[in-house]
N, C-alpha and C. Protein backbone atom coordinates (compact mmCIF):
# COMPACT_ATOMS: atom_id res chain seq x y z
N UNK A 1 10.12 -11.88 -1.31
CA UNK A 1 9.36 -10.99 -2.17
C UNK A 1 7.89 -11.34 -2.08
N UNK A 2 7.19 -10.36 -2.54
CA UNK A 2 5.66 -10.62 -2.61
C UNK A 2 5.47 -10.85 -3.76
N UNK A 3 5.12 -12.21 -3.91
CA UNK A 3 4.27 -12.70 -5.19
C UNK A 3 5.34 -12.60 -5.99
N UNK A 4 6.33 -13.54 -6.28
CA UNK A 4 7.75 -13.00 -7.44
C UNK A 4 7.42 -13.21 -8.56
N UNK A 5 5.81 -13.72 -9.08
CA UNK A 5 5.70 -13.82 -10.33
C UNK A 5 5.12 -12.48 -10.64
N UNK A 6 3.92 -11.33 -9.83
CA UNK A 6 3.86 -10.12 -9.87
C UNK A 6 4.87 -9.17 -9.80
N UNK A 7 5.36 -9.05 -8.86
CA UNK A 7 6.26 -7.64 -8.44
C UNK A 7 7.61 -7.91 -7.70
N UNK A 8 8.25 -6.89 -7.95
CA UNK A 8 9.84 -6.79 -7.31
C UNK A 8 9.71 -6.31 -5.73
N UNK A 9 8.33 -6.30 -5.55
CA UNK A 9 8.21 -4.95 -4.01
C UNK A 9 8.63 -6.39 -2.73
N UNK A 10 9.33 -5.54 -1.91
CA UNK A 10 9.59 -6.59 -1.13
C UNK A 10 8.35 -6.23 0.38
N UNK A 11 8.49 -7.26 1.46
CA UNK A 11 7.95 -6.78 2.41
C UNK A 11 8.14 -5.44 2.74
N UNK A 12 9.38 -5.56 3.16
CA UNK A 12 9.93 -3.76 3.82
C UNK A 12 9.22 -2.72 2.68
N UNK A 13 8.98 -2.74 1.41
CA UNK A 13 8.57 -1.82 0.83
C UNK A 13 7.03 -1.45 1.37
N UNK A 14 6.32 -2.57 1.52
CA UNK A 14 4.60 -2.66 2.22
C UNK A 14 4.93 -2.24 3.33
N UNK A 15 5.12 -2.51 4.00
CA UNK A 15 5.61 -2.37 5.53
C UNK A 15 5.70 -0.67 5.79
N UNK A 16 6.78 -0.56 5.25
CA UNK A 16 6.93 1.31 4.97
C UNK A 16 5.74 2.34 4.56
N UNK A 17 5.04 1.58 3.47
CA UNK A 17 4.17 2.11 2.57
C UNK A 17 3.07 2.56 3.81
N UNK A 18 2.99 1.38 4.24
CA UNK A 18 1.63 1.14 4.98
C UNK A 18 1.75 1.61 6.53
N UNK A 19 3.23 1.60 7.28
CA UNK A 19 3.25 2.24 8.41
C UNK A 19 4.14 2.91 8.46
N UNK A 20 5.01 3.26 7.35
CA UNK A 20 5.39 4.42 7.83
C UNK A 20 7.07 3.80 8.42
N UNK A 21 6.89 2.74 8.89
CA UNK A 21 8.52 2.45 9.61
C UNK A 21 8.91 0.72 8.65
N UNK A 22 10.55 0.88 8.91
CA UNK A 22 10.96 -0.06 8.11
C UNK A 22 10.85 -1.21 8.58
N UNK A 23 10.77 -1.94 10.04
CA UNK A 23 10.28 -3.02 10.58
C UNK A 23 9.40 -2.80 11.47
N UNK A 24 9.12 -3.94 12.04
CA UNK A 24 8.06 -4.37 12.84
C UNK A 24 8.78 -3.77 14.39
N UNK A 25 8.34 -2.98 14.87
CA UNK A 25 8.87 -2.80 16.40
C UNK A 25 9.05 -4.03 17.27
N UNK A 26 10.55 -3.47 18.19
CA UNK A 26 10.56 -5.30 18.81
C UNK A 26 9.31 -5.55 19.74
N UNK A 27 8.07 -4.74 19.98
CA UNK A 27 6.86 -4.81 21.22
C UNK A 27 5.85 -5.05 20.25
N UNK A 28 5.77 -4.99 18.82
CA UNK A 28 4.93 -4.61 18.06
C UNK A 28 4.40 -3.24 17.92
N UNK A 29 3.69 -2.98 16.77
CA UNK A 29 2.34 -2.24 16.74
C UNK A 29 1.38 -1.64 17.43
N UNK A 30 1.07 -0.59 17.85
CA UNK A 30 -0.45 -0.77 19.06
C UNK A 30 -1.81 -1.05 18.33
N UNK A 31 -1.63 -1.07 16.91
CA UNK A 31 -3.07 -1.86 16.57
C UNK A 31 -2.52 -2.70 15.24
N UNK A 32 -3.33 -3.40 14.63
CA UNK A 32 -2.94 -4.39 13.44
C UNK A 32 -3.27 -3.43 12.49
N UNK A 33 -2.86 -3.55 11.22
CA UNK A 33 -2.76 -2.93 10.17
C UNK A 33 -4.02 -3.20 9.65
N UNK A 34 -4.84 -2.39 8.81
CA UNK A 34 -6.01 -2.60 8.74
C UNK A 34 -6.11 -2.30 6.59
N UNK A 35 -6.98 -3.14 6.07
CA UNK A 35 -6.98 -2.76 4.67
C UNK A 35 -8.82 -2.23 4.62
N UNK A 36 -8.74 -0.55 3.65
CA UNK A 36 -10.13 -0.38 3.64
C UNK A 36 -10.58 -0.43 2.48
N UNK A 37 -11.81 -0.26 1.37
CA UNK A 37 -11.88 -0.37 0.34
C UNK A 37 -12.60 1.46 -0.13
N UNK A 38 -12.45 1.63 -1.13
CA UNK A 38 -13.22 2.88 -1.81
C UNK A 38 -13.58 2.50 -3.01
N UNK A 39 -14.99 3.14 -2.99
CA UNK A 39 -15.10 3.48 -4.13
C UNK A 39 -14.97 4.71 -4.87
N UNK A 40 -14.73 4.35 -6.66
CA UNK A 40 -14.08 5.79 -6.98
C UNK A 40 -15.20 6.16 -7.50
N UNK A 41 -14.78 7.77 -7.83
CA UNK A 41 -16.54 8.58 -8.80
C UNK A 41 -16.00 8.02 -10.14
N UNK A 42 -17.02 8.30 -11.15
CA UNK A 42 -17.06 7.97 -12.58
C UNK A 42 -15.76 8.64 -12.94
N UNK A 43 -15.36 8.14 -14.13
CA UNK A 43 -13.93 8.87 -15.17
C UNK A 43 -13.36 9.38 -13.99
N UNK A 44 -13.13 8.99 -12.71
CA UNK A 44 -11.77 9.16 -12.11
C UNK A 44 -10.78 8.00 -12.11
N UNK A 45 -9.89 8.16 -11.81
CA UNK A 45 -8.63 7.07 -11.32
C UNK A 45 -7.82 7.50 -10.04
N UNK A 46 -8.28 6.79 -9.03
CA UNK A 46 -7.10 7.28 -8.02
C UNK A 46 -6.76 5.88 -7.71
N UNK A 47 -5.10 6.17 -7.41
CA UNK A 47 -4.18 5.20 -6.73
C UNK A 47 -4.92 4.59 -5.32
N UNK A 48 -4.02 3.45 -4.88
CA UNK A 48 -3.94 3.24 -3.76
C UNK A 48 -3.27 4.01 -2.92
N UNK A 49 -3.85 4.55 -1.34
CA UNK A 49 -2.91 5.15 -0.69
C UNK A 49 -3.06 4.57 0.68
N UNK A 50 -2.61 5.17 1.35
CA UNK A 50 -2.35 4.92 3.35
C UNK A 50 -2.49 5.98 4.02
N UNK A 51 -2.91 5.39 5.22
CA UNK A 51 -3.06 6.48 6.51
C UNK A 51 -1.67 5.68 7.46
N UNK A 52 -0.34 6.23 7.20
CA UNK A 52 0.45 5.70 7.96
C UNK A 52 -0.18 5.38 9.63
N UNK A 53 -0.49 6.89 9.81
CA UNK A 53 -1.04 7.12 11.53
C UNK A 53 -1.67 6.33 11.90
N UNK A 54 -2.78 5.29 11.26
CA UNK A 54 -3.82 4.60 11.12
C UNK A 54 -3.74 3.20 10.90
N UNK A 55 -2.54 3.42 10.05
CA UNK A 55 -2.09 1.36 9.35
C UNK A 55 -2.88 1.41 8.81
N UNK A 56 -3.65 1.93 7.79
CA UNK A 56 -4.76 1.34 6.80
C UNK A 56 -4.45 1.71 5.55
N UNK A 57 -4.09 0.83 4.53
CA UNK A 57 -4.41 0.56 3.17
C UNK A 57 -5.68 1.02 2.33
N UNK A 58 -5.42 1.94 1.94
CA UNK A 58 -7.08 1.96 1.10
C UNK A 58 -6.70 1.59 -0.36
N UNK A 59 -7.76 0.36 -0.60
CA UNK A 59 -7.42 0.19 -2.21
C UNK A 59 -9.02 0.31 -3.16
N UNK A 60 -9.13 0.61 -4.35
CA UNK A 60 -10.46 0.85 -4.83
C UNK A 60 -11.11 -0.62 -5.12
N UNK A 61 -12.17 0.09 -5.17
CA UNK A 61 -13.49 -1.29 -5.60
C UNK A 61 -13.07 -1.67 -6.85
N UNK A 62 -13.34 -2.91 -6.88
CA UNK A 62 -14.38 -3.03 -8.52
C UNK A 62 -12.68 -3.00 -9.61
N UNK A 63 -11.67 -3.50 -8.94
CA UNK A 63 -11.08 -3.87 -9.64
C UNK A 63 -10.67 -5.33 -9.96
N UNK A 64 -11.29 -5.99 -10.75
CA UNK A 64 -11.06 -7.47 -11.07
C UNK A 64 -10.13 -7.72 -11.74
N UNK A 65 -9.22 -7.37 -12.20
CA UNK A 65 -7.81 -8.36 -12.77
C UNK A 65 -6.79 -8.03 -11.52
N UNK A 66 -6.14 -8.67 -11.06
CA UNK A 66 -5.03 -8.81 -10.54
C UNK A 66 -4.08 -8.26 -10.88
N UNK A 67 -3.42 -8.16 -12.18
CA UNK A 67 -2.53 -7.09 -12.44
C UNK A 67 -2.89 -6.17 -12.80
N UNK A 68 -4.12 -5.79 -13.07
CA UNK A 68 -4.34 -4.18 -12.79
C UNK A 68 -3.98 -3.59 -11.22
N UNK A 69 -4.61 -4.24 -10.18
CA UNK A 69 -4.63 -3.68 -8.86
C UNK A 69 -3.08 -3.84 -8.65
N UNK A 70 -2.23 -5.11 -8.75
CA UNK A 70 -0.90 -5.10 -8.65
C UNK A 70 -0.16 -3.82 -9.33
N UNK A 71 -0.62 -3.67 -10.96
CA UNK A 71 0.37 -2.47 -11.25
C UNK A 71 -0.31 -0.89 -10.26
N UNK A 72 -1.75 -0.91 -10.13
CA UNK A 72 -1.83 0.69 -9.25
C UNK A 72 -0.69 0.14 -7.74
N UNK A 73 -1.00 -0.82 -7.19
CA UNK A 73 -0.30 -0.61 -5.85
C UNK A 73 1.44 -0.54 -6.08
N UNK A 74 1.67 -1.17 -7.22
CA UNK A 74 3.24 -0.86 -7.37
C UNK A 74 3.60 0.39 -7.51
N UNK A 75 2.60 1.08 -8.21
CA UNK A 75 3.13 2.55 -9.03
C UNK A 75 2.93 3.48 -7.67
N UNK A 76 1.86 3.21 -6.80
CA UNK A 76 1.54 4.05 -5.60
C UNK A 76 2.84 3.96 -4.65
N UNK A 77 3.17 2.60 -4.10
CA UNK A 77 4.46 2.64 -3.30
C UNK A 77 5.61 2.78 -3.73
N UNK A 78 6.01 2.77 -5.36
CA UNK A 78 6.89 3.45 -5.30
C UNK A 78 7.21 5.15 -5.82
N UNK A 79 6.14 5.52 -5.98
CA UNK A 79 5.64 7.34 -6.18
C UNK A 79 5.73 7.24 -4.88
N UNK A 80 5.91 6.74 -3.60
CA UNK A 80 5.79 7.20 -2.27
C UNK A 80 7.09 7.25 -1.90
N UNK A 81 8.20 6.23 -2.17
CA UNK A 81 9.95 6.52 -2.21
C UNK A 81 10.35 7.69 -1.84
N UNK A 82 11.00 8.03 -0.71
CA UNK A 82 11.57 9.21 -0.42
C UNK A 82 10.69 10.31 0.37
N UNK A 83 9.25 10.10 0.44
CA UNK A 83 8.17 10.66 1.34
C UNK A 83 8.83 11.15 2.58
N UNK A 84 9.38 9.81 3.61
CA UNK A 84 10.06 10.56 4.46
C UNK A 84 11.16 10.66 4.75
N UNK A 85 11.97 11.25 3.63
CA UNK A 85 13.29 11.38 3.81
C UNK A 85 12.99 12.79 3.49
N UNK A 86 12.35 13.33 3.66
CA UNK A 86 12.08 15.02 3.50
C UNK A 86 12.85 15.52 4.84
């Protein structure tokens, strides 16, 4: 698990979130997964999201507690559950 004193999310849940597939290909990746940052406008709130196509993580600025950013990225990957099982 990641961080078992934060969250229940396991690797495979990041993994998915962030590319899209449930493991690591046996050749790898063709690029490393990349994390970007945003900033948000005033009186907004947006989640963390991903560019599967891309491997990049975007998470917002300017968040200093730890379980704040832990609960947006929990609530983002799992509001993403079932994405591609469409």
């Amino acid at each position: 698990m990641i961080e078992d004193k934060l969250t229940q999310l396991k690797f495979e849940d990041l993994l998915i979130f962030i590319t899209g597939a449930d493991e690591v290909p046996t050749l790898g990746f063709p690029s490393k997964p990349c994390i970007n940052f945003y900033t948000q406008e005033a009186g907004q709130r947006r989640l963390p999201y991903t560019s599967t196509c891309a491997m990049t993580l975007f998470l917002p600025r300017g968040i200093t507690e730890e379980q704040k950013l832990h609960n947006l990225l929990n609530q983002s990957v799992k509001d993403s559950w079932g994405f591609l099982k469409v």
